[in-house]
C-alpha atoms as a PDB file:
ATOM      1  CA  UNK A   1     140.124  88.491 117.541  1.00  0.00           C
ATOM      2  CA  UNK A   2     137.005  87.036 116.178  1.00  0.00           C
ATOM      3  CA  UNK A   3     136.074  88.392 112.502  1.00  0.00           C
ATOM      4  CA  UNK A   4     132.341  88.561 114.013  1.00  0.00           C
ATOM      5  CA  UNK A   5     133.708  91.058 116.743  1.00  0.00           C
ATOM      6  CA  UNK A   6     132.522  94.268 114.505  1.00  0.00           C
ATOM      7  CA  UNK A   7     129.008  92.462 113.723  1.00  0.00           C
ATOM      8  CA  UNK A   8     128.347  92.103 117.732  1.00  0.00           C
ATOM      9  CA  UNK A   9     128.546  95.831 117.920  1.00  0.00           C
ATOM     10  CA  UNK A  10     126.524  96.824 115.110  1.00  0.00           C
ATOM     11  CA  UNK A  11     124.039  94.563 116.656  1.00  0.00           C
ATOM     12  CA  UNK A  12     124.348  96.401 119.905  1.00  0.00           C
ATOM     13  CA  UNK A  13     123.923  99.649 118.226  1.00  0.00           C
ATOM     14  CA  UNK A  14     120.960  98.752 116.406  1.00  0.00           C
ATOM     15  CA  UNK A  15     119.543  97.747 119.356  1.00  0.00           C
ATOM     16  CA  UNK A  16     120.146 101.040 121.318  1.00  0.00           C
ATOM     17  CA  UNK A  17     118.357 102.549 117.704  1.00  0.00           C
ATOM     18  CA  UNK A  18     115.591 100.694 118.074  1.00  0.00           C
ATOM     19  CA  UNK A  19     115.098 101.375 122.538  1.00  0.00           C
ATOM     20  CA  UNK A  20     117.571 103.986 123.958  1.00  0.00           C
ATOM     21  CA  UNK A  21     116.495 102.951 127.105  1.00  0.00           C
ATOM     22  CA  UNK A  22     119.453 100.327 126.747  1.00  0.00           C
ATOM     23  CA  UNK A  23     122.075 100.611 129.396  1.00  0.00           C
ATOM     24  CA  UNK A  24     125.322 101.236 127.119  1.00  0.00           C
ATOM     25  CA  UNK A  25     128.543 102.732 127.567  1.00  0.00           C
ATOM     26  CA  UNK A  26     128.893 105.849 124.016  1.00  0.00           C
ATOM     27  CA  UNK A  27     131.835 104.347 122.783  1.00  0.00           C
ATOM     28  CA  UNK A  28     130.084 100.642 122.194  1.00  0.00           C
ATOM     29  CA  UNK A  29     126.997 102.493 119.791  1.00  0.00           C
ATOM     30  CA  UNK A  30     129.273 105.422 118.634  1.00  0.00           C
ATOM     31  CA  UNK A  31     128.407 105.687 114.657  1.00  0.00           C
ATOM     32  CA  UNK A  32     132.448 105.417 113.647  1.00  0.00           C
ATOM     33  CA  UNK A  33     131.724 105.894 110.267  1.00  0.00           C
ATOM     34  CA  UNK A  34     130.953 110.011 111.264  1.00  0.00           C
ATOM     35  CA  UNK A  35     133.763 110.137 112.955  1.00  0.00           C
ATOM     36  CA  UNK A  36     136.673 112.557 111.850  1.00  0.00           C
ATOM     37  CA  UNK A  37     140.415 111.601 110.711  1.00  0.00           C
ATOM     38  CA  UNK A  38     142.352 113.519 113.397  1.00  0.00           C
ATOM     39  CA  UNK A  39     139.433 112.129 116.095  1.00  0.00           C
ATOM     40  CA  UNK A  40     140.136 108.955 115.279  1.00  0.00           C
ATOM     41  CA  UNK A  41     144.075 108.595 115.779  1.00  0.00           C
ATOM     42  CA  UNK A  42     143.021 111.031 118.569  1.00  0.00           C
ATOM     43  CA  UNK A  43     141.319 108.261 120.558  1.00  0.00           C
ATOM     44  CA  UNK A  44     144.173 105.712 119.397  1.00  0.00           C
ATOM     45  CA  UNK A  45     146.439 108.116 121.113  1.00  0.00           C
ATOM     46  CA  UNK A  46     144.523 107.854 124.584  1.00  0.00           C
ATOM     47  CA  UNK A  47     145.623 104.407 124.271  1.00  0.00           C
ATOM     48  CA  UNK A  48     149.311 105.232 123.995  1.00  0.00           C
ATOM     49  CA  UNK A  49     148.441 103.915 120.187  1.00  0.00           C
ATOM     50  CA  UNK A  50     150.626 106.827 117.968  1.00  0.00           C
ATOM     51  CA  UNK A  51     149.738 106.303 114.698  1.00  0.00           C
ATOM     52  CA  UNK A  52     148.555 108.926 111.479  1.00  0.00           C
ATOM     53  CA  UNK A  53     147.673 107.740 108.072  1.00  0.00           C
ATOM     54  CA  UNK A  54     150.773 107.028 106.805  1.00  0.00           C
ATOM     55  CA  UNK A  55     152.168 104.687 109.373  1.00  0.00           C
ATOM     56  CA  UNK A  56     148.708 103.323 109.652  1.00  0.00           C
ATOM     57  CA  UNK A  57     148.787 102.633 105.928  1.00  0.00           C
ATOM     58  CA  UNK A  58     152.047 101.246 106.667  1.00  0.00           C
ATOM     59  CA  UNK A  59     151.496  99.250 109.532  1.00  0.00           C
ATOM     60  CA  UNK A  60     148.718  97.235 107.657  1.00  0.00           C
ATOM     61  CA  UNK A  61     150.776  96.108 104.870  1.00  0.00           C
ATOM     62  CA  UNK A  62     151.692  93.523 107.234  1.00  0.00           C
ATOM     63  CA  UNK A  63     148.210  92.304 107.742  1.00  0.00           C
ATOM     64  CA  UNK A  64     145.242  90.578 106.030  1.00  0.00           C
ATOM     65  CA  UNK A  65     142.625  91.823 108.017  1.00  0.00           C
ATOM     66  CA  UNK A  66     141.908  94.225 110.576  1.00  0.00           C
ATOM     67  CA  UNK A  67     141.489  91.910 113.525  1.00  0.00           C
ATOM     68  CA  UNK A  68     145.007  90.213 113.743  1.00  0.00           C
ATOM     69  CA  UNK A  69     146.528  93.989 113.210  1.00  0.00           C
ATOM     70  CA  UNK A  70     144.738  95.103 116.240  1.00  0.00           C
ATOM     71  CA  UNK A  71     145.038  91.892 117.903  1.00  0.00           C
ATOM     72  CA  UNK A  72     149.271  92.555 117.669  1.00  0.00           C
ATOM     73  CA  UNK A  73     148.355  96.115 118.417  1.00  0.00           C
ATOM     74  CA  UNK A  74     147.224  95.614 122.028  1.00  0.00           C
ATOM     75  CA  UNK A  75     149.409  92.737 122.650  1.00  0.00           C
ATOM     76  CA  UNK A  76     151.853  94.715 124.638  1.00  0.00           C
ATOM     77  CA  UNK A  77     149.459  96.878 126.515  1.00  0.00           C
ATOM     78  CA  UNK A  78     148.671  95.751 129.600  1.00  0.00           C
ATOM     79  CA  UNK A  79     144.770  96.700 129.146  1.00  0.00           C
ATOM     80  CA  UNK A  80     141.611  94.992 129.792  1.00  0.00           C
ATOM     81  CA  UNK A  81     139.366  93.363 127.129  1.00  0.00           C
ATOM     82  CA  UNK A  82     136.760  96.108 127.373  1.00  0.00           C
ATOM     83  CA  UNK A  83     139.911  98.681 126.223  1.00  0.00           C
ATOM     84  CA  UNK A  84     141.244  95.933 123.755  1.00  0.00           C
ATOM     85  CA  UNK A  85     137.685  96.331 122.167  1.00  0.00           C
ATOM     86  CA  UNK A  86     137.908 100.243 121.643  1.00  0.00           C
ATOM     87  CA  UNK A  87     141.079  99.640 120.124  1.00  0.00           C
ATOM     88  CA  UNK A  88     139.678  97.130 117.727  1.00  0.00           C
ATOM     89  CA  UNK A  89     136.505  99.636 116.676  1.00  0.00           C
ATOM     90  CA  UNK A  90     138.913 102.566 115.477  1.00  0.00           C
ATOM     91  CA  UNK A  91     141.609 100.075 114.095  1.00  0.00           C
ATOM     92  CA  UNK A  92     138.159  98.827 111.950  1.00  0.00           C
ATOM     93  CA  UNK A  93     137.170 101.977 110.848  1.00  0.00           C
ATOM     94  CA  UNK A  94     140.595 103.153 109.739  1.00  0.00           C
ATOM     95  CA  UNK A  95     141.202 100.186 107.785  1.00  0.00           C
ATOM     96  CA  UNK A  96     137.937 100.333 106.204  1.00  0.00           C
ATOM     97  CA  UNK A  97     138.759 104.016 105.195  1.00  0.00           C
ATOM     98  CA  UNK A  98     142.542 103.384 103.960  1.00  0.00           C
ATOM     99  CA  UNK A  99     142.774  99.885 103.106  1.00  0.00           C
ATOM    100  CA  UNK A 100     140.559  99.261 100.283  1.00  0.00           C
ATOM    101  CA  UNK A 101     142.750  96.888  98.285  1.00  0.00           C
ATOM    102  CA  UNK A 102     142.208  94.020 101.740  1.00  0.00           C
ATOM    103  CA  UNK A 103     138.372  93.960 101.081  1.00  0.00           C
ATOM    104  CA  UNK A 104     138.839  91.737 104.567  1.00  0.00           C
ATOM    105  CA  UNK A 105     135.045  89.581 104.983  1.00  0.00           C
ATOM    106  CA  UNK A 106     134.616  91.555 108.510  1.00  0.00           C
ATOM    107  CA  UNK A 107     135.080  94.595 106.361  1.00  0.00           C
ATOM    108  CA  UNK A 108     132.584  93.409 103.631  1.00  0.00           C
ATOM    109  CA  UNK A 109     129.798  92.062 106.364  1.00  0.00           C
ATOM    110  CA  UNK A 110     130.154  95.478 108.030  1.00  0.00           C
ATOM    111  CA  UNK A 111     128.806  96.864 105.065  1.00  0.00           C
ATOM    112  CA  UNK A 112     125.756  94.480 104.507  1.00  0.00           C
ATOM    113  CA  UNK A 113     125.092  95.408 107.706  1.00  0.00           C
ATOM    114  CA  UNK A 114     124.895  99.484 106.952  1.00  0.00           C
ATOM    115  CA  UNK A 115     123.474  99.615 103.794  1.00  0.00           C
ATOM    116  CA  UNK A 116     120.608  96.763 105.112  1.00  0.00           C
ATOM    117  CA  UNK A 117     120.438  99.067 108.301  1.00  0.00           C
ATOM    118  CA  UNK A 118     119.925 101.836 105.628  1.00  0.00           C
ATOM    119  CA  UNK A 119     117.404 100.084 103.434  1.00  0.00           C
ATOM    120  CA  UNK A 120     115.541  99.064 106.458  1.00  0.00           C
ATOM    121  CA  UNK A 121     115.404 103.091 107.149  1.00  0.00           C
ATOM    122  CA  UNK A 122     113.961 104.048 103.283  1.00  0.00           C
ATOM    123  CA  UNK A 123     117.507 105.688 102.608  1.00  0.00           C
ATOM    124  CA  UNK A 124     119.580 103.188 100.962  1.00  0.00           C
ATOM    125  CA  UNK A 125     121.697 103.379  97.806  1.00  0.00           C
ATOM    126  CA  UNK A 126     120.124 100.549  95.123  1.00  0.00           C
ATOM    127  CA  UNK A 127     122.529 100.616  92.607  1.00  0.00           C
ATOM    128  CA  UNK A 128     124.946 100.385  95.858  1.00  0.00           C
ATOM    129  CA  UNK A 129     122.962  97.669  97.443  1.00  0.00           C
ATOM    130  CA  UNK A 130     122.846  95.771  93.767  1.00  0.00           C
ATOM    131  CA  UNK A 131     126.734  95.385  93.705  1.00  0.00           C
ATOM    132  CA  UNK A 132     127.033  94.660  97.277  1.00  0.00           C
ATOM    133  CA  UNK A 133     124.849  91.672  96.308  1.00  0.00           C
ATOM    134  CA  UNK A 134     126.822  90.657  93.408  1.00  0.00           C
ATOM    135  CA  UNK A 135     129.948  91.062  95.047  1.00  0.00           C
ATOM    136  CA  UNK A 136     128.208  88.334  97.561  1.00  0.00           C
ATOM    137  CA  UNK A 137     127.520  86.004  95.215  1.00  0.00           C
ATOM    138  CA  UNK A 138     130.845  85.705  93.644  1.00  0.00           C
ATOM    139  CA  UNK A 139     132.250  85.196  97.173  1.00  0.00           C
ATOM    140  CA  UNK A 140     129.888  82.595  97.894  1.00  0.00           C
ATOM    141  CA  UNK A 141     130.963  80.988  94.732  1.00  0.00           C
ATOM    142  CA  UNK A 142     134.533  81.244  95.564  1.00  0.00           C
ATOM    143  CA  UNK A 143     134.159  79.752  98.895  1.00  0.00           C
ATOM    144  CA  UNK A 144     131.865  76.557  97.311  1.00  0.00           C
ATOM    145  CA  UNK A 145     134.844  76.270  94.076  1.00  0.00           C
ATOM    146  CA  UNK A 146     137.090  75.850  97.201  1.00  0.00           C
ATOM    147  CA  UNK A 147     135.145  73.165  98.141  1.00  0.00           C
ATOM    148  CA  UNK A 148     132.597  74.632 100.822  1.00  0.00           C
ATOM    149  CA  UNK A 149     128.924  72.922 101.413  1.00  0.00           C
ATOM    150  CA  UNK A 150     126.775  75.995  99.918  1.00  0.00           C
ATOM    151  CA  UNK A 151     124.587  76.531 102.997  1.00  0.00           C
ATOM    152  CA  UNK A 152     127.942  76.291 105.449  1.00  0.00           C
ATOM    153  CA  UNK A 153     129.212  78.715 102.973  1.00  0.00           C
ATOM    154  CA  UNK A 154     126.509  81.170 103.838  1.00  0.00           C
ATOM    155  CA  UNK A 155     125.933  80.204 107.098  1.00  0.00           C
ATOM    156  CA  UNK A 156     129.883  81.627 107.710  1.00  0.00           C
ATOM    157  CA  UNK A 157     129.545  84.946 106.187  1.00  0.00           C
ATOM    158  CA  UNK A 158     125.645  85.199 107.959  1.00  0.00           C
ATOM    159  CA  UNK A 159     128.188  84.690 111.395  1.00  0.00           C
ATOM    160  CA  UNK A 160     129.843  87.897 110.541  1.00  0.00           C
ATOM    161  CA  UNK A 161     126.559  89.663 109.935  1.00  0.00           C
ATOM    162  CA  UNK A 162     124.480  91.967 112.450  1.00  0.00           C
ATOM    163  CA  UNK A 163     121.391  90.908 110.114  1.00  0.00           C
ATOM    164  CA  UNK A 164     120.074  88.011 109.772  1.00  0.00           C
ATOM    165  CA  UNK A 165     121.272  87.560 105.945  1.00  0.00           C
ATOM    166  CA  UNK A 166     118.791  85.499 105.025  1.00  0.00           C
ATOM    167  CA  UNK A 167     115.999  87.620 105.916  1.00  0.00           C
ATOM    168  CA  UNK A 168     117.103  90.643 104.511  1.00  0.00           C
ATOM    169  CA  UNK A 169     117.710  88.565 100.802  1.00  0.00           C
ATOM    170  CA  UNK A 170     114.009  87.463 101.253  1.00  0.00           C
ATOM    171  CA  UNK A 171     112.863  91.064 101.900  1.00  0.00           C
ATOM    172  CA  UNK A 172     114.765  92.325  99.332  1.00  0.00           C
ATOM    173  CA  UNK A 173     113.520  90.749  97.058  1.00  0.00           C
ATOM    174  CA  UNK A 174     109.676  91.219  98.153  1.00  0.00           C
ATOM    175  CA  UNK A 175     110.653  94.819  97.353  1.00  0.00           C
ATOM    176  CA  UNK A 176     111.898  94.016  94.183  1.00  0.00           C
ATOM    177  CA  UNK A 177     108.914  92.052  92.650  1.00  0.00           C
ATOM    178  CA  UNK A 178     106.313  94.662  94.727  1.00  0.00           C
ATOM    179  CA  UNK A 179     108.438  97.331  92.930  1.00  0.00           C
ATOM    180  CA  UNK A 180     108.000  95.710  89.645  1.00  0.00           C
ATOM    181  CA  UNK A 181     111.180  94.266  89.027  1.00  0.00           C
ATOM    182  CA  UNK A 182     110.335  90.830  88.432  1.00  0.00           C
ATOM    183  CA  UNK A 183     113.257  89.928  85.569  1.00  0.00           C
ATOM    184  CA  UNK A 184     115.924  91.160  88.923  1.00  0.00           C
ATOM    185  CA  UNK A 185     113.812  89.505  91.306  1.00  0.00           C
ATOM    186  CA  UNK A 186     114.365  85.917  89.512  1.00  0.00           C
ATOM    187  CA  UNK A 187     117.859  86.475  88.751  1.00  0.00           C
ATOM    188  CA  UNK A 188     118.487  87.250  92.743  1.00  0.00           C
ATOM    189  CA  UNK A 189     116.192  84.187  93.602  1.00  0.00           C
ATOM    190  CA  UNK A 190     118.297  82.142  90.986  1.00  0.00           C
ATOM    191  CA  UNK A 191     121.543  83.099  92.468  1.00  0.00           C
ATOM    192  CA  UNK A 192     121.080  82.571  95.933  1.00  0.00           C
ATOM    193  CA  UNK A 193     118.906  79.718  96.050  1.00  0.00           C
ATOM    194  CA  UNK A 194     121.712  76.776  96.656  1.00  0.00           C
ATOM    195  CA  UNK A 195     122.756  78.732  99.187  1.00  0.00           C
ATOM    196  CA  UNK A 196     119.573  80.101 101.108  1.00  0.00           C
ATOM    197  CA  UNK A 197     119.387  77.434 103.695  1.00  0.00           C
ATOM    198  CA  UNK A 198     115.458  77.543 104.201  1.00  0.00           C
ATOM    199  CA  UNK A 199     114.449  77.300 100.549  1.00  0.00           C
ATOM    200  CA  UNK A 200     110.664  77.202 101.084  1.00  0.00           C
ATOM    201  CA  UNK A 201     111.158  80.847 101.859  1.00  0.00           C
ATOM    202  CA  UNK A 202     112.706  81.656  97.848  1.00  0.00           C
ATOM    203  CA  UNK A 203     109.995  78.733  96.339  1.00  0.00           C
ATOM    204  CA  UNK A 204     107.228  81.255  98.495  1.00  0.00           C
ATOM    205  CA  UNK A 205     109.464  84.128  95.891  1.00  0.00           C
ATOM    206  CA  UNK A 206     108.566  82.425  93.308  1.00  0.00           C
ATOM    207  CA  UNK A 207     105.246  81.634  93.506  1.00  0.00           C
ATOM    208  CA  UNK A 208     104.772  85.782  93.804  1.00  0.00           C
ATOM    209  CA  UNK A 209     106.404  86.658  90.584  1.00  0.00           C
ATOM    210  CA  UNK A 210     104.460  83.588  89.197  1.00  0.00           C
ATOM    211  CA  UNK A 211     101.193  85.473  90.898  1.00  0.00           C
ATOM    212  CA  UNK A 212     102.108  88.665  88.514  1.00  0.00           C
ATOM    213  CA  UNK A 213     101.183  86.494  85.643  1.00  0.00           C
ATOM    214  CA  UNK A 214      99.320  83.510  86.243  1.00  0.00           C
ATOM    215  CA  UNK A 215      97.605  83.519  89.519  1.00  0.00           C
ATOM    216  CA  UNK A 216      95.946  79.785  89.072  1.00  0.00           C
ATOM    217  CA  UNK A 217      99.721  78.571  88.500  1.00  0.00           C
ATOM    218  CA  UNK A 218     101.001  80.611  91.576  1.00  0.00           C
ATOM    219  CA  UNK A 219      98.132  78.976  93.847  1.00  0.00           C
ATOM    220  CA  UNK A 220      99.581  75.539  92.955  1.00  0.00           C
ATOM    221  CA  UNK A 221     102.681  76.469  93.756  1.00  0.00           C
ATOM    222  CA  UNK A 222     101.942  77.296  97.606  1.00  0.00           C
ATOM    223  CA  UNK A 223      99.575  74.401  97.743  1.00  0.00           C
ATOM    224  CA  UNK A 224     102.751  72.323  96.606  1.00  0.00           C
ATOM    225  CA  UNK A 225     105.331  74.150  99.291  1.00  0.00           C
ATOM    226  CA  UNK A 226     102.823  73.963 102.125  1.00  0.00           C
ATOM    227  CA  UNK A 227     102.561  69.975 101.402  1.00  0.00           C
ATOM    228  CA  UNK A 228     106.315  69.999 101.117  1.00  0.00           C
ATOM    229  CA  UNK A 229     106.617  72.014 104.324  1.00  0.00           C
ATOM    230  CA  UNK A 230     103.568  71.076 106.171  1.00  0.00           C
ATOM    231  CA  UNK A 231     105.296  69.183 109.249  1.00  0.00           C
ATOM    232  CA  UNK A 232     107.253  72.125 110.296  1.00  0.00           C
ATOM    233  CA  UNK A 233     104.438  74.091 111.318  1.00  0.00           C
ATOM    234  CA  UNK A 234     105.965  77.428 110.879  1.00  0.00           C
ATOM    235  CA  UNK A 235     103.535  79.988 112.110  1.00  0.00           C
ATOM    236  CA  UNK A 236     105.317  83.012 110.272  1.00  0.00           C
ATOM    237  CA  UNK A 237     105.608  81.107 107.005  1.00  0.00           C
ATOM    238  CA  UNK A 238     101.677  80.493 107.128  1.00  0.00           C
ATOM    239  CA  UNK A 239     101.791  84.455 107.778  1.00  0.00           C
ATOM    240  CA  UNK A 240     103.407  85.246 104.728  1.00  0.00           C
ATOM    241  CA  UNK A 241     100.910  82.867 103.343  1.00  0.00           C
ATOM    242  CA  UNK A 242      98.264  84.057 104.332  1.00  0.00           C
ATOM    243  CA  UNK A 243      99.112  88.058 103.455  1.00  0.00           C
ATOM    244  CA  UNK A 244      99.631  86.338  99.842  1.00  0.00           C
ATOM    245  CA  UNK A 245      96.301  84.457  99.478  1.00  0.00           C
ATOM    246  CA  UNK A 246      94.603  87.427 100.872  1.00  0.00           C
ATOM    247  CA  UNK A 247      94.649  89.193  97.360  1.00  0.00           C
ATOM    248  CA  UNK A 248      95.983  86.031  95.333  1.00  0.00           C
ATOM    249  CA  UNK A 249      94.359  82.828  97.098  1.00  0.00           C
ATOM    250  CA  UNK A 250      90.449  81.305  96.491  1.00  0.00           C
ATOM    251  CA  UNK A 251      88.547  81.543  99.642  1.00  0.00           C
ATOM    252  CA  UNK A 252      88.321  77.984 100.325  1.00  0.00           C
ATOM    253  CA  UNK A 253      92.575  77.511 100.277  1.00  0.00           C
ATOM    254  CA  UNK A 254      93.121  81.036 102.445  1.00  0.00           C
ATOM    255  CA  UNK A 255      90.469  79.446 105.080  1.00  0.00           C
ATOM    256  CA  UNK A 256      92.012  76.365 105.145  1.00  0.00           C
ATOM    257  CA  UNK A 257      95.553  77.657 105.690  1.00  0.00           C
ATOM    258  CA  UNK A 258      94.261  79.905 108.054  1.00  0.00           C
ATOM    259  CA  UNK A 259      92.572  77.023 110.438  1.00  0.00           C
ATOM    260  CA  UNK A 260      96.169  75.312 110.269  1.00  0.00           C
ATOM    261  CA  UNK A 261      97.501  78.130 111.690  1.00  0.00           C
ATOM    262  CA  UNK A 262      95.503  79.007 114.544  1.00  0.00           C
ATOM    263  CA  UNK A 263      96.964  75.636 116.464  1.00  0.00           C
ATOM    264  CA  UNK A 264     100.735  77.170 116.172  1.00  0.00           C
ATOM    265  CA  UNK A 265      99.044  80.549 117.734  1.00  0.00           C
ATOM    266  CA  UNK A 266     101.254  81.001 120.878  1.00  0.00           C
ATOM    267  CA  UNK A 267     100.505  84.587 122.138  1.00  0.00           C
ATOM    268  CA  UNK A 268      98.228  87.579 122.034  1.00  0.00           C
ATOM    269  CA  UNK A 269     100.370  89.590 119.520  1.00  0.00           C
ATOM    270  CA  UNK A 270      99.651  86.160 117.128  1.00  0.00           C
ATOM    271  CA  UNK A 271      96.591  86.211 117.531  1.00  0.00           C
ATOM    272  CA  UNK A 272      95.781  90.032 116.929  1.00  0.00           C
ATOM    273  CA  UNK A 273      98.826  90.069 113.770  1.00  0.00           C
ATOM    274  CA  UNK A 274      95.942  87.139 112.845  1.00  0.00           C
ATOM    275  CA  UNK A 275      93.216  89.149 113.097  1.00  0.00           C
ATOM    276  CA  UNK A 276      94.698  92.513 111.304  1.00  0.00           C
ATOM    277  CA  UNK A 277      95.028  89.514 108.438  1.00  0.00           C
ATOM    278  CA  UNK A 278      91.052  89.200 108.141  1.00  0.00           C
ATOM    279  CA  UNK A 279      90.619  92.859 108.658  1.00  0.00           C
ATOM    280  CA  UNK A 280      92.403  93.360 105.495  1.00  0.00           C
ATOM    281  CA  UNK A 281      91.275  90.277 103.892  1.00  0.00           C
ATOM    282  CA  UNK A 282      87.663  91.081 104.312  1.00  0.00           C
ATOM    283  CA  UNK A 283      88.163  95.061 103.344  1.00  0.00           C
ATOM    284  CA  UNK A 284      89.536  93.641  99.943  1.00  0.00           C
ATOM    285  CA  UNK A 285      86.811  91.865  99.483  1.00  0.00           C
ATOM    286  CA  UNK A 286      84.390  94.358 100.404  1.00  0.00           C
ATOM    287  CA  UNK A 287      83.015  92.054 102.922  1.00  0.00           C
ATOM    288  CA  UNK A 288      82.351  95.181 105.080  1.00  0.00           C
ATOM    289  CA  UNK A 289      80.071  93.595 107.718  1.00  0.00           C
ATOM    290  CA  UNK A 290      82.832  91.156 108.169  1.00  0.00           C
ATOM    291  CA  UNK A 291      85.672  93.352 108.206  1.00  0.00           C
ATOM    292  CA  UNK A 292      84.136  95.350 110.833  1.00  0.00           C
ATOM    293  CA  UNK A 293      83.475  92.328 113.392  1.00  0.00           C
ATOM    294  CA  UNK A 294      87.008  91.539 112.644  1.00  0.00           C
ATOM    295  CA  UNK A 295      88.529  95.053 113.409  1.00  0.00           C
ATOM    296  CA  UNK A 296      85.993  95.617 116.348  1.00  0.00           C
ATOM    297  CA  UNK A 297      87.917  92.296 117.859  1.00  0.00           C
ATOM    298  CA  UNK A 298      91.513  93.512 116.966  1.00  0.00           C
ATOM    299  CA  UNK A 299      90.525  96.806 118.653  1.00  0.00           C
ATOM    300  CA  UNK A 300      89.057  95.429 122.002  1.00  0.00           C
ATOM    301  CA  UNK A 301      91.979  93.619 122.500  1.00  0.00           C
ATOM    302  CA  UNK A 302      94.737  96.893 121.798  1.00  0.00           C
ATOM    303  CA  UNK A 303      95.089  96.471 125.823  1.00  0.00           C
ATOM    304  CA  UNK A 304      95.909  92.869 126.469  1.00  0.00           C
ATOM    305  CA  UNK A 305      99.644  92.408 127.008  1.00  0.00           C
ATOM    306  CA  UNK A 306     101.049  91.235 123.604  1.00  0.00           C
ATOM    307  CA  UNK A 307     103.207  88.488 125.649  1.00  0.00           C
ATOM    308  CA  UNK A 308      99.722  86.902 127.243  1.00  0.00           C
ATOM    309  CA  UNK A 309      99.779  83.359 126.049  1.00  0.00           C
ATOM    310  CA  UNK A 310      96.893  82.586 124.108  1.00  0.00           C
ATOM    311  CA  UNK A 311      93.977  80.934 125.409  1.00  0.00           C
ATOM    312  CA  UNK A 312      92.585  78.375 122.531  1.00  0.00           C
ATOM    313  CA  UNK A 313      89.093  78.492 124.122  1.00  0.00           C
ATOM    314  CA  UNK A 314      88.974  82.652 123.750  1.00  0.00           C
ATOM    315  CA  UNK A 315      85.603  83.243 122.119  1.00  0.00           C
ATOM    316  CA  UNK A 316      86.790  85.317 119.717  1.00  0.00           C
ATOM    317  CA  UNK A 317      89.015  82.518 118.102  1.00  0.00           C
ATOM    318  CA  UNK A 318      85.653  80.714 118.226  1.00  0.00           C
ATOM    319  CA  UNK A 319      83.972  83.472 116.328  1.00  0.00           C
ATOM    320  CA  UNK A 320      86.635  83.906 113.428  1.00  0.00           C
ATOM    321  CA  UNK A 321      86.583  79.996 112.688  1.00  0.00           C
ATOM    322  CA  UNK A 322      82.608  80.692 112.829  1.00  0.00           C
ATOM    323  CA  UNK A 323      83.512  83.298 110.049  1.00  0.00           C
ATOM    324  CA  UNK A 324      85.640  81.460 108.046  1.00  0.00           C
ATOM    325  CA  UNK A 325      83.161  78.710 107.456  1.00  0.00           C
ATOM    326  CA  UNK A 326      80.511  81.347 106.281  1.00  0.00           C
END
């Protein structure tokens, strides 16, 4: 069995989280972790799988991971692949509960995945979510002292991830420097920067915690990573940009960056996400003539479809490049 097996059904459950209106069968989105001892060897049971904790604990001594023991597990049931794949879910869960001492990478990716699920909800454990990251980096550094390209190295344990790793590191530490922590901020950007494998996104990091004490220097910095970057034409990049210059950025730069991006505009949701931009541009400026035009745009177009693809000769983009050169 794949070790990215577990990470396909997290994704599928945080899917369902996100629109229950997804066709899915309980046992693919059931929340395993919840689920009692006896329930568990219960359902293994169903499966003419007799097992308790002690032959379980047993069983897995001869095993390095969870995968190949439920792999030999339903060899010799003559099942189908969606059965096979119930198996594999409890045989997960129990070895996560009894098997600490095989910290298996499925088993450690499966817990990135809950405690980013749970930071992504406002209920996750810091101090929790601090080791988790430290445990990463030694693991990254294992895999590189073993001779692994960085970015392959990371790109393998992203595999076994429902989250896209990357952009959870990058919002993580947003939080941190928004929260303050600038000195934990640096030391995260400094230890996952050979691996990150779009580094504009951690030089973008930096030039925030340089904006908390030099904003001059922190302008130079993005004028230096959008040169670097400037053939990609990365519409969300010139986002975050954008929500940075906003509060950080002289007026001539944030306009500038701003006309570069309304060429990579695709659809009506990037143009309005534009717009809300300028609404809160110009309210932090106090520009409120300005900031109302803006928001009386954003809200006459709350009923276009969001997928509509944009139509460059609107009148309204017309009307916010007539802004920006004011």
């Amino acid at each position: 069995m794949h070790n990215n097996l577990k990470a396909l059904y997290n994704s599928l459950r945080m899917n369902w989280l996100s629109d229950p209106t997804l066709e899915v069968e309980p046992w693919q989105i059931d929340d395993y972790r919840s689920i009692d001892w006896d329930f568990l060897f219960e359902k293994l049971r169903a499966h003419d799988i007799r097992l308790d904790k002690e032959t379980f604990i047993s069983l897995a001594e001869e095993y390095d991971n969870p995968e190949d023991c439920a792999e030999d597990l339903v060899a010799d049931l003559n099942t189908d692949q969606k059965t096979e794949d119930q198996i594999f879910l409890l045989i997960f869960e129990l070895w996560r509960r009894l098997i600490p001492d095989k910290p298996a990478l499925s088993i450690f990716c499966d817990e990135l995945d809950y405690h980013i699920h749970m930071f992504d909800e406002g209920e996750y454990d810091d101090q929790f979510m601090q080791d988790l990251l430290a445990n990463l980096k030694n693991i990254l550094d294992e895999n590189v002292d073993d001779g692994a390209d960085p970015t392959e190295a990371f790109e393998s344990i992203s595999e076994c991830c429902a989250n896209d790793l990357s952009s959870f590191l990058y919002d993580y530490v947003s939080f941190q420097i928004d929260a303050g922590n600038i000195s934990y901020a640096s030391e995260l950007i400094d230890n996952f920067y050979d691996y990150i494998p779009e580094i504009k996104w951690f030089d973008f990091l930096r030039a925030k915690i340089a904006a908390t004490m030099d904003t001059e220097v922190a302008n130079d910095l993005i004028h230096s990573i959008l040169d670097e970057w400037k053939n990609e034409n990365d519409m969300e990049f010139n986002f975050e940009i954008l929500e940075f210059l906003t509060q950080f950025g002289d007026a001539k730069f944030l306009h500038k960056v701003a006309k570069d991006t309304i060429p990579l505009l695709e659809t009506e949701e990037d143009f309005q996400d534009l717009l809300a931009i300028f609404v809160r541009y110009f309210h932090f400026l106090d520009k409120e003539e300005l900031e109302k035009r803006v928001d009386d745009m954003l809200k006459a177009r709350q009923s276009y479809p969001l997928d509509l693809p944009i139509n460059r000769q609107d009148a309204q983009i017309a009307e916010l490049l007539k802004m920006l050169d004011i």
